[in-house]
C-alpha atoms as a PDB file:
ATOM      1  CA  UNK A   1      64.515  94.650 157.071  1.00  0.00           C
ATOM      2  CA  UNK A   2      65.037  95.530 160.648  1.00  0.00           C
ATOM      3  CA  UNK A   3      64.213  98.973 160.096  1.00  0.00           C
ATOM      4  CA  UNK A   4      60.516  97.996 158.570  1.00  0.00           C
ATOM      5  CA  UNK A   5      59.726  96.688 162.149  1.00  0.00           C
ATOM      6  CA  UNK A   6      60.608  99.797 163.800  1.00  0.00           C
ATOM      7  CA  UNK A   7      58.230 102.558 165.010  1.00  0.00           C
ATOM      8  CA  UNK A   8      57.246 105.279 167.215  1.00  0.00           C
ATOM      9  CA  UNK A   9      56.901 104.930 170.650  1.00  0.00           C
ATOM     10  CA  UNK A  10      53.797 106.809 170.852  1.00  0.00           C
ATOM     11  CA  UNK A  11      51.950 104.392 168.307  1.00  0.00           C
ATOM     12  CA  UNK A  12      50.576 102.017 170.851  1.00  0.00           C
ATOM     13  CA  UNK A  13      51.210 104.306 174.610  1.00  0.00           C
ATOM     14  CA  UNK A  14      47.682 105.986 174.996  1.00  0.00           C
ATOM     15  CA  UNK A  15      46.272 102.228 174.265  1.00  0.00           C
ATOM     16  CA  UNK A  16      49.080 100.475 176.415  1.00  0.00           C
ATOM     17  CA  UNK A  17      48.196 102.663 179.063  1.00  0.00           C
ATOM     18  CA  UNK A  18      44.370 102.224 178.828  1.00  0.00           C
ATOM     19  CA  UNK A  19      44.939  98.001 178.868  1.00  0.00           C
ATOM     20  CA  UNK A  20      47.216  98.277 181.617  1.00  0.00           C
ATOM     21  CA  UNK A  21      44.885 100.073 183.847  1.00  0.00           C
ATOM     22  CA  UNK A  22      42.176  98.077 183.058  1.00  0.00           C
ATOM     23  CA  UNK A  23      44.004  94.490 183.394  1.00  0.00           C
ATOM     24  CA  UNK A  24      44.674  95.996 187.221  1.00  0.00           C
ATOM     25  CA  UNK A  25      40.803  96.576 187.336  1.00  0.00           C
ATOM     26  CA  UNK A  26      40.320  93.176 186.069  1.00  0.00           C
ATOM     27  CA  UNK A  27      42.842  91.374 188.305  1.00  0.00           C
ATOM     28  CA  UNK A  28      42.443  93.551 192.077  1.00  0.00           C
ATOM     29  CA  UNK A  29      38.324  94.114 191.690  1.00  0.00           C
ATOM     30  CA  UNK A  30      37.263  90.373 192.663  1.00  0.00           C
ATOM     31  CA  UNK A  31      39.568  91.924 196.019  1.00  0.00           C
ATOM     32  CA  UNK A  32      38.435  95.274 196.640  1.00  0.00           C
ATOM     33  CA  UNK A  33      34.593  95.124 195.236  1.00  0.00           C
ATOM     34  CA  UNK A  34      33.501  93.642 198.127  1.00  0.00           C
ATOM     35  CA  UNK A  35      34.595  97.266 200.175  1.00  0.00           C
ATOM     36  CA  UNK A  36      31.753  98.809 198.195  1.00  0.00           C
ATOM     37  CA  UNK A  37      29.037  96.181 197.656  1.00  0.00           C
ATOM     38  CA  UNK A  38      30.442  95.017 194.494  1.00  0.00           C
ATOM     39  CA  UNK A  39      30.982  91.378 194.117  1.00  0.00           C
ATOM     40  CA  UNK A  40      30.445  87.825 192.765  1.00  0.00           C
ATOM     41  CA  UNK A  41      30.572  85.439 195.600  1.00  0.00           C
ATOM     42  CA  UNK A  42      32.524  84.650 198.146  1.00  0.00           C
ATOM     43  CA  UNK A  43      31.939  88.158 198.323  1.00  0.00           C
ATOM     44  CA  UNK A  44      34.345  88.659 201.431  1.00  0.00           C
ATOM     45  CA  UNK A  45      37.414  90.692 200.527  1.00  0.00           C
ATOM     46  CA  UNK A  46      40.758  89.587 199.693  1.00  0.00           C
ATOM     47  CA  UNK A  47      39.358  86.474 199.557  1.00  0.00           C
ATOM     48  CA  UNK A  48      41.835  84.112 197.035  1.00  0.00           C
ATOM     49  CA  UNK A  49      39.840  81.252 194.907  1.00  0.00           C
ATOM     50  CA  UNK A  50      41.260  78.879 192.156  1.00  0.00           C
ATOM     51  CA  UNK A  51      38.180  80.366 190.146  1.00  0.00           C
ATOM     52  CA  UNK A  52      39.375  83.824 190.702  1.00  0.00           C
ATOM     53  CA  UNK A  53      43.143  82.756 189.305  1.00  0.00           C
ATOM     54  CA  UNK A  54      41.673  81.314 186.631  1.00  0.00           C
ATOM     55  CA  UNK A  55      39.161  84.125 185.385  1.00  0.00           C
ATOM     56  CA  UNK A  56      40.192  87.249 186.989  1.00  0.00           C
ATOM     57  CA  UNK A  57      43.779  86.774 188.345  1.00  0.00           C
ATOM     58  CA  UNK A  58      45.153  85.659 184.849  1.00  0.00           C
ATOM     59  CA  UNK A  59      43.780  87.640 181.912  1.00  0.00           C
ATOM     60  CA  UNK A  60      44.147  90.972 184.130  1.00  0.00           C
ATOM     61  CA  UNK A  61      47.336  90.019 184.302  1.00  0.00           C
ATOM     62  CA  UNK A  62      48.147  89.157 180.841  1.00  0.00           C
ATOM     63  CA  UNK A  63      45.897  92.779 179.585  1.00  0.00           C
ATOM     64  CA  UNK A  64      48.280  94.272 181.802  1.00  0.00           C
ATOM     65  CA  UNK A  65      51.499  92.868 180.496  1.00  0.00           C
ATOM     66  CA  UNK A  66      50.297  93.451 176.931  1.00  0.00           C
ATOM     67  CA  UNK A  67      49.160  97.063 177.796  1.00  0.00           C
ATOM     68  CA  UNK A  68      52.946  97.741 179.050  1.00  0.00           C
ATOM     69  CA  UNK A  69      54.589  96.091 176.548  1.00  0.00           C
ATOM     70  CA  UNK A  70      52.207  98.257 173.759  1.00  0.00           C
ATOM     71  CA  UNK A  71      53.679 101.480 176.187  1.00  0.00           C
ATOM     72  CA  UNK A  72      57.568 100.029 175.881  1.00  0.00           C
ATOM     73  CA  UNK A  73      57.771  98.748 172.649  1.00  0.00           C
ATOM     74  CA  UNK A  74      59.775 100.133 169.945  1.00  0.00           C
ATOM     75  CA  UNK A  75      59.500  97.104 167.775  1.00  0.00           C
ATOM     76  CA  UNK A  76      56.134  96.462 165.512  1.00  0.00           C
ATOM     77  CA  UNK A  77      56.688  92.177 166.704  1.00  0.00           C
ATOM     78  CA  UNK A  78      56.251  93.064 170.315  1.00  0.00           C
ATOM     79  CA  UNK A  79      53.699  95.551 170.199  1.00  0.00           C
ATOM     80  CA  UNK A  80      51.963  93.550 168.010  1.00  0.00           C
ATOM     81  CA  UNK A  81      52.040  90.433 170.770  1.00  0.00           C
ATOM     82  CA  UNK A  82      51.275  92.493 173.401  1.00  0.00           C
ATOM     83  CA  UNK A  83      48.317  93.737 171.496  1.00  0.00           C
ATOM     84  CA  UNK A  84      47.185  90.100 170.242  1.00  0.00           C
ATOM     85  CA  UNK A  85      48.162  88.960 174.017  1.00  0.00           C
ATOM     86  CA  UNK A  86      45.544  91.546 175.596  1.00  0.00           C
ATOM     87  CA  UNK A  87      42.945  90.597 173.030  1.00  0.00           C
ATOM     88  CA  UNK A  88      43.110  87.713 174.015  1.00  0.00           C
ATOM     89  CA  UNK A  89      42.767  87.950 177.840  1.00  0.00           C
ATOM     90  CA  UNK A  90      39.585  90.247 176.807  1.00  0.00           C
ATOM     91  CA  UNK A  91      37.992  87.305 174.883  1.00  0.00           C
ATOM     92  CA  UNK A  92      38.916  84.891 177.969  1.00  0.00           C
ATOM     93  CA  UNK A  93      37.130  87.574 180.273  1.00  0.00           C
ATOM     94  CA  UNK A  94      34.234  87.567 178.254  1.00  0.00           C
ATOM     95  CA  UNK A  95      33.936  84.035 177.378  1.00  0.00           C
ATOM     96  CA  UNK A  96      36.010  82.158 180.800  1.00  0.00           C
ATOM     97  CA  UNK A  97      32.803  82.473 182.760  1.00  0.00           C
ATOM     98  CA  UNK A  98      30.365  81.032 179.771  1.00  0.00           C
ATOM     99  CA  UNK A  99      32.845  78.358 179.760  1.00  0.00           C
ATOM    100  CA  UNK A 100      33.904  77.325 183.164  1.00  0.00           C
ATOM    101  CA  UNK A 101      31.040  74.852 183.749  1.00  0.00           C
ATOM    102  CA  UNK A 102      32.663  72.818 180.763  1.00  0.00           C
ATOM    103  CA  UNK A 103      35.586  72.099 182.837  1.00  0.00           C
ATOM    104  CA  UNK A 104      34.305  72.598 186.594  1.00  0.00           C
ATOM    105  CA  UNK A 105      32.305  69.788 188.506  1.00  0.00           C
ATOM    106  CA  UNK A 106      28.102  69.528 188.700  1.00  0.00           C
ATOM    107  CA  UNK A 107      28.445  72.348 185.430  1.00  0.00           C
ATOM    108  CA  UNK A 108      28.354  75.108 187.914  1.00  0.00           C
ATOM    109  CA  UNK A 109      29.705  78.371 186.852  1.00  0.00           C
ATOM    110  CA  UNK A 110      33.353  78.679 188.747  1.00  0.00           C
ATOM    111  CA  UNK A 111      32.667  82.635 188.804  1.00  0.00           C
ATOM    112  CA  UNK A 112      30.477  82.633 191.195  1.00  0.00           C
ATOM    113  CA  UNK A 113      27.374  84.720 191.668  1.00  0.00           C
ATOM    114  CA  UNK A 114      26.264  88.961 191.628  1.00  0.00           C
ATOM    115  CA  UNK A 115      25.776  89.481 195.615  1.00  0.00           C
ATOM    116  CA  UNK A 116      23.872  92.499 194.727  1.00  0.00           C
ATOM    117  CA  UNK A 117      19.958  92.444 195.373  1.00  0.00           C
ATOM    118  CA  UNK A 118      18.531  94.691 192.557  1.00  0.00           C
ATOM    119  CA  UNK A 119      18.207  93.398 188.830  1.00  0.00           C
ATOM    120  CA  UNK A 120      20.644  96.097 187.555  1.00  0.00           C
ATOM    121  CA  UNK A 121      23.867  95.998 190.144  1.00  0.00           C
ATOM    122  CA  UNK A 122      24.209  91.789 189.029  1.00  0.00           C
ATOM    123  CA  UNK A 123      24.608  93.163 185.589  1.00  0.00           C
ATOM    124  CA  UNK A 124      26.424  96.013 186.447  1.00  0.00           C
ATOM    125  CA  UNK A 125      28.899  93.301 188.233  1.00  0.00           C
ATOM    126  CA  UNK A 126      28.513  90.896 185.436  1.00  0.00           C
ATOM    127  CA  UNK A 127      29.395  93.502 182.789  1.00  0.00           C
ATOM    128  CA  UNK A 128      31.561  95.452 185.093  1.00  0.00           C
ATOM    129  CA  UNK A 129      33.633  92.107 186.264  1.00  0.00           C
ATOM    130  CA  UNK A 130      33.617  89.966 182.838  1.00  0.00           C
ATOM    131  CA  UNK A 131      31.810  90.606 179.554  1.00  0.00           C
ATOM    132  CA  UNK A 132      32.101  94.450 179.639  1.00  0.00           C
ATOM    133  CA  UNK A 133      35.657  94.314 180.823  1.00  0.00           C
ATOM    134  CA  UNK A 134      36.231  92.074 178.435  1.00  0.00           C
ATOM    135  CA  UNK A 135      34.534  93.591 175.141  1.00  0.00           C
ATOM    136  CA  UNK A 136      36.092  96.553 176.011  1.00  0.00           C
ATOM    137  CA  UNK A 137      39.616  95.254 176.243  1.00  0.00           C
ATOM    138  CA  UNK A 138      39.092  93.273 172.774  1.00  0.00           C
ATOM    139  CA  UNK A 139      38.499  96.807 171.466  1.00  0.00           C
ATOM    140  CA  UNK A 140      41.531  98.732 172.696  1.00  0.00           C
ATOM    141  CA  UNK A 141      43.666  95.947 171.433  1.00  0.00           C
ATOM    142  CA  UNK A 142      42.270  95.666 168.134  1.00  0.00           C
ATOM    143  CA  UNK A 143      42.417  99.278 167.611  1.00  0.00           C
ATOM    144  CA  UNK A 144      46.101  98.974 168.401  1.00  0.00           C
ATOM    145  CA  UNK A 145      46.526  96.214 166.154  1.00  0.00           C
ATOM    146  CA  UNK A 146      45.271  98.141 164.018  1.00  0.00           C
ATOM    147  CA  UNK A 147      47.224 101.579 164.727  1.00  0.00           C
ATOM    148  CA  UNK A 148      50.313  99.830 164.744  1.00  0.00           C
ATOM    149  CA  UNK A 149      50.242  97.746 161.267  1.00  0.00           C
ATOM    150  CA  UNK A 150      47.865 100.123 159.495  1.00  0.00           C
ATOM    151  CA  UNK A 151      51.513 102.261 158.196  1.00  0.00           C
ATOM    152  CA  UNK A 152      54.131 100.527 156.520  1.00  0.00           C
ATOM    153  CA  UNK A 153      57.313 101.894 157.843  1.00  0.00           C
ATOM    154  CA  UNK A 154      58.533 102.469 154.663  1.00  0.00           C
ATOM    155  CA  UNK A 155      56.726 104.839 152.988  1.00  0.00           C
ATOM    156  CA  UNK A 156      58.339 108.278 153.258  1.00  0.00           C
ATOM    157  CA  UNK A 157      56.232 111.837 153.236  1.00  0.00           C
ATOM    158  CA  UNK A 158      55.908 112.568 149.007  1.00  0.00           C
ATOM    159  CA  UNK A 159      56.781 116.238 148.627  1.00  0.00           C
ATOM    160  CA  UNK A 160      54.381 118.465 146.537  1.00  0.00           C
ATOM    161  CA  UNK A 161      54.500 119.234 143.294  1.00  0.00           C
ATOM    162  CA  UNK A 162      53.396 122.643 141.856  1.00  0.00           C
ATOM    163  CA  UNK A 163      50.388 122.359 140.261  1.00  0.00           C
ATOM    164  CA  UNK A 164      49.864 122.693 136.397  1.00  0.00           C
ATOM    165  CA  UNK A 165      47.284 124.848 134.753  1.00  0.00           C
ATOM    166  CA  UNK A 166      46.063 122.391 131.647  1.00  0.00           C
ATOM    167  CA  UNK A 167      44.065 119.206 132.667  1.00  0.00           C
ATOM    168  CA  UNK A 168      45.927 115.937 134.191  1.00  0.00           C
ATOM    169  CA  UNK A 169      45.774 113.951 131.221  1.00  0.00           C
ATOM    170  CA  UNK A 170      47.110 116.755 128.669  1.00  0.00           C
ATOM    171  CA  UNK A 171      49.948 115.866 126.709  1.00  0.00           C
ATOM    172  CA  UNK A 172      51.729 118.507 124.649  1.00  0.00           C
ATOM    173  CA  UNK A 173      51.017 118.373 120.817  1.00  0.00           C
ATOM    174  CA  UNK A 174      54.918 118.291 120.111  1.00  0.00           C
ATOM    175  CA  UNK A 175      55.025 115.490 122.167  1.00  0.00           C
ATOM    176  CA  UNK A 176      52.556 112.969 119.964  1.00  0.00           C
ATOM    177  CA  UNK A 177      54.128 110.791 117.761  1.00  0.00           C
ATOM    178  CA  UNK A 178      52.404 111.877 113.830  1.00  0.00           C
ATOM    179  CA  UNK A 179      52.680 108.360 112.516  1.00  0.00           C
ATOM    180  CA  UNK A 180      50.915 105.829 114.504  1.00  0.00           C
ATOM    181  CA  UNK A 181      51.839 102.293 114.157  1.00  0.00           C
ATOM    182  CA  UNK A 182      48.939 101.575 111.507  1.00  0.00           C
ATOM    183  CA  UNK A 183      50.324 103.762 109.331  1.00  0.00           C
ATOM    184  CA  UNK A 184      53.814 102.539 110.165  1.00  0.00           C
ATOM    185  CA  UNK A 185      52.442  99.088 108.829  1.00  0.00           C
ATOM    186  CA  UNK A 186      50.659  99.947 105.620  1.00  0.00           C
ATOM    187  CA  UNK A 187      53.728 101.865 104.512  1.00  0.00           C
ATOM    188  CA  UNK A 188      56.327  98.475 105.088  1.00  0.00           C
ATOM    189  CA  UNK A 189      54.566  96.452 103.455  1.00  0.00           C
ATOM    190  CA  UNK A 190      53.476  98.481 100.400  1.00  0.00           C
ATOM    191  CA  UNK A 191      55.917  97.928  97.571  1.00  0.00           C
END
């Protein structure tokens, strides 16, 4: 049994690596996006909120714990958490700030606000800081949910067998039986 939870290394790295850079996005941008004019307010940099832990600090932090344990894992059980783990973080990214006013005072969104002026930079920072960051993190980690339990470990490669030159289905004529079990029948109980 212990060997049907094993596998390759490689079967959840280029995905482990992928989460794990994008949990650090997802954790250090609130921190460093107000360098380049991109931020949600307070939009002063390195700037620590309880709003921030709860919707930026934490799921980057857990996509970037499940990314590195899908790069480490030899096991199908921890990949697999790690996997389900990130997922999850990318669901809480795209969801925490849709439901933050259900838990915050007045209803007021706990993410803040885009800073940016035009239309199309506050949803490049909405998409870029929550529900893009998010919908793409659901994706890597279902694809490696996916990778990693789409094999069963124990199936071994079937070698090839030469090919015959009659149809499939052919059986040789010595091989067929010349009574069939009718006739078998009529000829027991015949006297």
């Amino acid at each position: 049994m212990a060997g049907m939870l094993q596998m390759r290394r490689t079967r959840g790295a280029a995905s482990g690596f992928l989460l794990a850079l994008l949990g650090i996005w997802g954790a250090i941008i609130p921190f460093i996006g107000p360098y380049f004019h991109y931020a949600f307010t307070p939009d002063a940099s390195w700037t620590y909120t309880t709003a921030r832990l709860w919707l930026e600090i934490l799921p980057g932090a857990a996509v970037f714990l499940g990314g590195v344990l899908l790069m480490i894992a030899t096991g199908r059980h921890i990949a697999l958490f790690g996997a389900g783990l990130a997922a999850l973080a990318g669901g809480w990214f795209a969801l925490g700030t849709v439901l933050s006013p259900l838990w915050s005072t007045g209803g007021v969104t706990l993410g803040g606000t885009p800073v940016a002026s035009t239309t199309l930079m506050r949803i490049m920072e909405q998409v870029g800081f929550f529900t893009g960051l998010g919908a793409v993190v659901i994706f890597l980690a279902a694809a490696a949910i996916g990778r990693i339990s789409a094999v069963s470990p124990g199936l071994r490669q079937v070698e090839a067998v030469p090919a015959t030159t009659g149809p499939m289905n052919a059986v040789p004529t010595e091989m067929v039986p010349i009574r069939s079990a009718r006739t078998e029948e009529t000829q027991t109980t015949a006297p």
